[in-house]
Protein backbone atom coordinates (compact mmCIF):
# COMPACT_ATOMS: atom_id res chain seq x y z
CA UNK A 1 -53.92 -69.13 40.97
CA UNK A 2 -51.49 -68.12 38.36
CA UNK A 3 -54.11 -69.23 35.58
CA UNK A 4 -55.97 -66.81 37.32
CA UNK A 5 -53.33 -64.21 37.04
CA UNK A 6 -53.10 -64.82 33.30
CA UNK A 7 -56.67 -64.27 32.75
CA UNK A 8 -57.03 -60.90 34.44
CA UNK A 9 -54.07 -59.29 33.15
CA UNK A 10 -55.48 -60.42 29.42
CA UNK A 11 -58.68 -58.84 30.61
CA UNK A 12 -56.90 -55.97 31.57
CA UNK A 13 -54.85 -55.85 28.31
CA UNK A 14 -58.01 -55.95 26.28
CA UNK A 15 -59.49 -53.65 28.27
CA UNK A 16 -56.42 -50.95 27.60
CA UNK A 17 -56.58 -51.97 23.98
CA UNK A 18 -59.74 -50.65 23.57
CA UNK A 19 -59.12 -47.14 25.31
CA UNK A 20 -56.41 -46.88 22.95
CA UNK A 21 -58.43 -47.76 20.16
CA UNK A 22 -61.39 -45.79 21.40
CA UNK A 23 -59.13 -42.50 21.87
CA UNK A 24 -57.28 -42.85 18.82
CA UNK A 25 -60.51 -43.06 16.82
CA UNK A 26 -61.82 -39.66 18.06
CA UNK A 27 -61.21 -36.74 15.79
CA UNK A 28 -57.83 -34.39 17.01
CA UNK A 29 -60.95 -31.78 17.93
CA UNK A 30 -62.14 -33.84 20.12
CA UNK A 31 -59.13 -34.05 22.08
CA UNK A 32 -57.53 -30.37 21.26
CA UNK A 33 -56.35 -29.14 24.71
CA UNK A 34 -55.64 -25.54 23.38
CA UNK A 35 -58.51 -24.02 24.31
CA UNK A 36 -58.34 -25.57 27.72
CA UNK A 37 -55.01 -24.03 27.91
CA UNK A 38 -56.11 -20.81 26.95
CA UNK A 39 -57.87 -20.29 29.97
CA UNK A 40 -54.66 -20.82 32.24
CA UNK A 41 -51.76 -18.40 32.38
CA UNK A 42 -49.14 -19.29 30.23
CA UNK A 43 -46.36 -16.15 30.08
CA UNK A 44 -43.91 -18.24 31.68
CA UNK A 45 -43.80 -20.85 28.88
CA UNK A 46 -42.28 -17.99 26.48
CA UNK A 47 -39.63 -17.59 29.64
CA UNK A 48 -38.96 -20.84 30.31
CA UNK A 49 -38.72 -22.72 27.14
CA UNK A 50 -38.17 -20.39 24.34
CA UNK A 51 -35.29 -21.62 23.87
CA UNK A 52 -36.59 -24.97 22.78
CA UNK A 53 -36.99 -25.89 18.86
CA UNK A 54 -36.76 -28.98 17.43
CA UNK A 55 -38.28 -30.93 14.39
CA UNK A 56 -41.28 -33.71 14.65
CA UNK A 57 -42.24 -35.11 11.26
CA UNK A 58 -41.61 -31.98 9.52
CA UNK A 59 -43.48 -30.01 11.64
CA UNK A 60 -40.92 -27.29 14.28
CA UNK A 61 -41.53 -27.61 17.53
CA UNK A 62 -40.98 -24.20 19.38
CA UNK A 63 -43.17 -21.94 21.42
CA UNK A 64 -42.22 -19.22 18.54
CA UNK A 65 -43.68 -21.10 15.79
CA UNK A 66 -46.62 -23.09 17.22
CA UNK A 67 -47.88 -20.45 20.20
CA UNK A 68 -47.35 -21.75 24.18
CA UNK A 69 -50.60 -23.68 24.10
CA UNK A 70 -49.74 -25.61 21.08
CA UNK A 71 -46.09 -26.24 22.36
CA UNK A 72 -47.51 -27.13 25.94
CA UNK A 73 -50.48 -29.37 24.30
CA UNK A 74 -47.32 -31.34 22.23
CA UNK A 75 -46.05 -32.53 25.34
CA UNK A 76 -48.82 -33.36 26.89
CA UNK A 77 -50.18 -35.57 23.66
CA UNK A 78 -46.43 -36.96 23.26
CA UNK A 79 -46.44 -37.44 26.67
CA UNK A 80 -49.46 -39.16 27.09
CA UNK A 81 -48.47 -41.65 23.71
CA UNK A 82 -45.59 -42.80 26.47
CA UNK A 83 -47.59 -43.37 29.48
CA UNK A 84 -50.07 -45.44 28.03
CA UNK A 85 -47.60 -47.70 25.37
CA UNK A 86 -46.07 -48.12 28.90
CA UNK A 87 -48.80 -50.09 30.42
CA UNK A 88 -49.21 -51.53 27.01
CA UNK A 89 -46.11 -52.94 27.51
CA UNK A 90 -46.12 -53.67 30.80
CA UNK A 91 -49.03 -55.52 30.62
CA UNK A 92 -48.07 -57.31 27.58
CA UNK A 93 -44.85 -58.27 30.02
CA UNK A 94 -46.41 -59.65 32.86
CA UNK A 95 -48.75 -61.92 30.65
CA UNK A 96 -45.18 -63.30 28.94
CA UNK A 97 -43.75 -63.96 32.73
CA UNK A 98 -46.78 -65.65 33.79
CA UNK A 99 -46.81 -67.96 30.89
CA UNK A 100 -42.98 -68.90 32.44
CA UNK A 101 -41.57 -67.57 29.58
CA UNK A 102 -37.39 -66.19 30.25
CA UNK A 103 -37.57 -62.35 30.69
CA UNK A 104 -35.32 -61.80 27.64
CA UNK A 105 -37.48 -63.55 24.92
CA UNK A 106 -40.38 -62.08 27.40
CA UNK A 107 -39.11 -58.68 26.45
CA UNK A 108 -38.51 -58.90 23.17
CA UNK A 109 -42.25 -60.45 22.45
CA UNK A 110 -43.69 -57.72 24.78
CA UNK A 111 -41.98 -55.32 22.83
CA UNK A 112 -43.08 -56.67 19.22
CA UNK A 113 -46.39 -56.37 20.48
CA UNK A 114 -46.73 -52.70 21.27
CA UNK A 115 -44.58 -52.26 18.47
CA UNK A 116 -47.12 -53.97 15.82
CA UNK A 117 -49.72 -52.26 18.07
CA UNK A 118 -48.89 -49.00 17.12
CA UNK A 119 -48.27 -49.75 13.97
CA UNK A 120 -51.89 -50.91 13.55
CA UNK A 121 -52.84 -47.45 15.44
CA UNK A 122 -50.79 -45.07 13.30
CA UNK A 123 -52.45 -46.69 9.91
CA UNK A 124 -55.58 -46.21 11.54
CA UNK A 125 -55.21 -42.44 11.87
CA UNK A 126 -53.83 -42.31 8.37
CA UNK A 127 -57.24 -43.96 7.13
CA UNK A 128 -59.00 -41.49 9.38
CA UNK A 129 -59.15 -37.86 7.62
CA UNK A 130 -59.16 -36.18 11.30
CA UNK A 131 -56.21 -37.98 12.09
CA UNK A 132 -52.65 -37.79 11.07
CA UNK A 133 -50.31 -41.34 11.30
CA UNK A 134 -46.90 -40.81 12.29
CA UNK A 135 -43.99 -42.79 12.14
CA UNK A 136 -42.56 -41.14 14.78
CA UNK A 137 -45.35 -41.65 16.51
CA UNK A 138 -44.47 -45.30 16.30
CA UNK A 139 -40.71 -45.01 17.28
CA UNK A 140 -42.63 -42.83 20.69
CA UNK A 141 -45.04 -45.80 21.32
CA UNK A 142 -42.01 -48.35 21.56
CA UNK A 143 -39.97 -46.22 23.67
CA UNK A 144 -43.17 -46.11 25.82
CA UNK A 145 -43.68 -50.05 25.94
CA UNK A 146 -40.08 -50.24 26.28
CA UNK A 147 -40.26 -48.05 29.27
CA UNK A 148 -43.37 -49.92 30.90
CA UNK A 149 -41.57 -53.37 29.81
CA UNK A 150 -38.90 -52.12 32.36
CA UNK A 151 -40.52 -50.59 35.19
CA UNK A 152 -42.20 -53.93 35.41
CA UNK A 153 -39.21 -55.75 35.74
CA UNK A 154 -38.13 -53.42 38.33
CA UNK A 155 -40.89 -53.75 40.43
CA UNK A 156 -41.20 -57.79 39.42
CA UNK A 157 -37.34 -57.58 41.02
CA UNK A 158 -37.46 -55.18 43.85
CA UNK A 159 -40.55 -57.52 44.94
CA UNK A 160 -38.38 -60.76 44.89
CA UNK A 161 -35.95 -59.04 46.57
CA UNK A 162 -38.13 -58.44 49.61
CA UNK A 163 -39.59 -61.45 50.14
């Protein structure tokens, strides 16, 4: 049973693996969302967050400088980096637990992996010409594996917990 376990979460994992490598090897026009955008109302975004600015590798975030498609397709690309690190790392977690390993070393492997993960992916998209690699981009990927590496031990717990 729990070999079994093992051997569909890999399957999963490599599964994931390759969406991420698949996406990440499309051009960014491919993938732009601005002109998506520009087909939906977006007057509020001025409203709402003009107030935001920031820096991300150089580049200022802010509805002023990049228009409110650009600054709403940020967070949506940013957004989606986190979401799907997060089942990176979630699924690199539950393959460490299964193989009985203590959740802290568990963690910390998970963690390396989706960190050398996106590594690997960011030096892809600096050998691509269409695609920029980030560093940042890294640091975001972690966070994201981090964040998946915990909501799996929350579930893992509040599961143990009920039974």
């Amino acid at each position: 049973m729990k070999n079994k376990k093992v051997l569909l979460t890999m399957g999963l994992l490599v599964l994931w693996a390759g969406v991420i490598v698949y996406a990440s090897s499309q051009p960014y026009e491919d993938q732009d969302l601005r002109p998506i955008l520009a087909g939906v109302p977006l007057d509020w975004v001025e409203d709402v967050f003009g107030f935001v600015s920031f820096t991300y590798s150089s580049s200022e975030i802010s509805v002023e400088a990049r228009g409110p498609a650009a600054f709403i397709e940020f967070f949506i690309r940013k957004g989606a980096h986190v979401v799907v690190f997060a089942v990176l790392g979630a699924l690199l977690m539950r393959i460490a637990v299964s193989l009985n390993m203590r959740h802290i070393p568990a963690g910390i492997i998970a963690l390396t992996g989706v960190f050398i993960f996106a590594c690997i992916d960011e030096y892809r998209h600096l050998m691509n010409p269409q695609r920029t690699g980030l560093f940042e981009d890294v640091i975001l990927d972690t966070m994201g594996g981090a964040i998946g590496i915990a909501i799996y031990l929350m579930i893992r717990k509040k599961r143990r917990n009920t039974t």
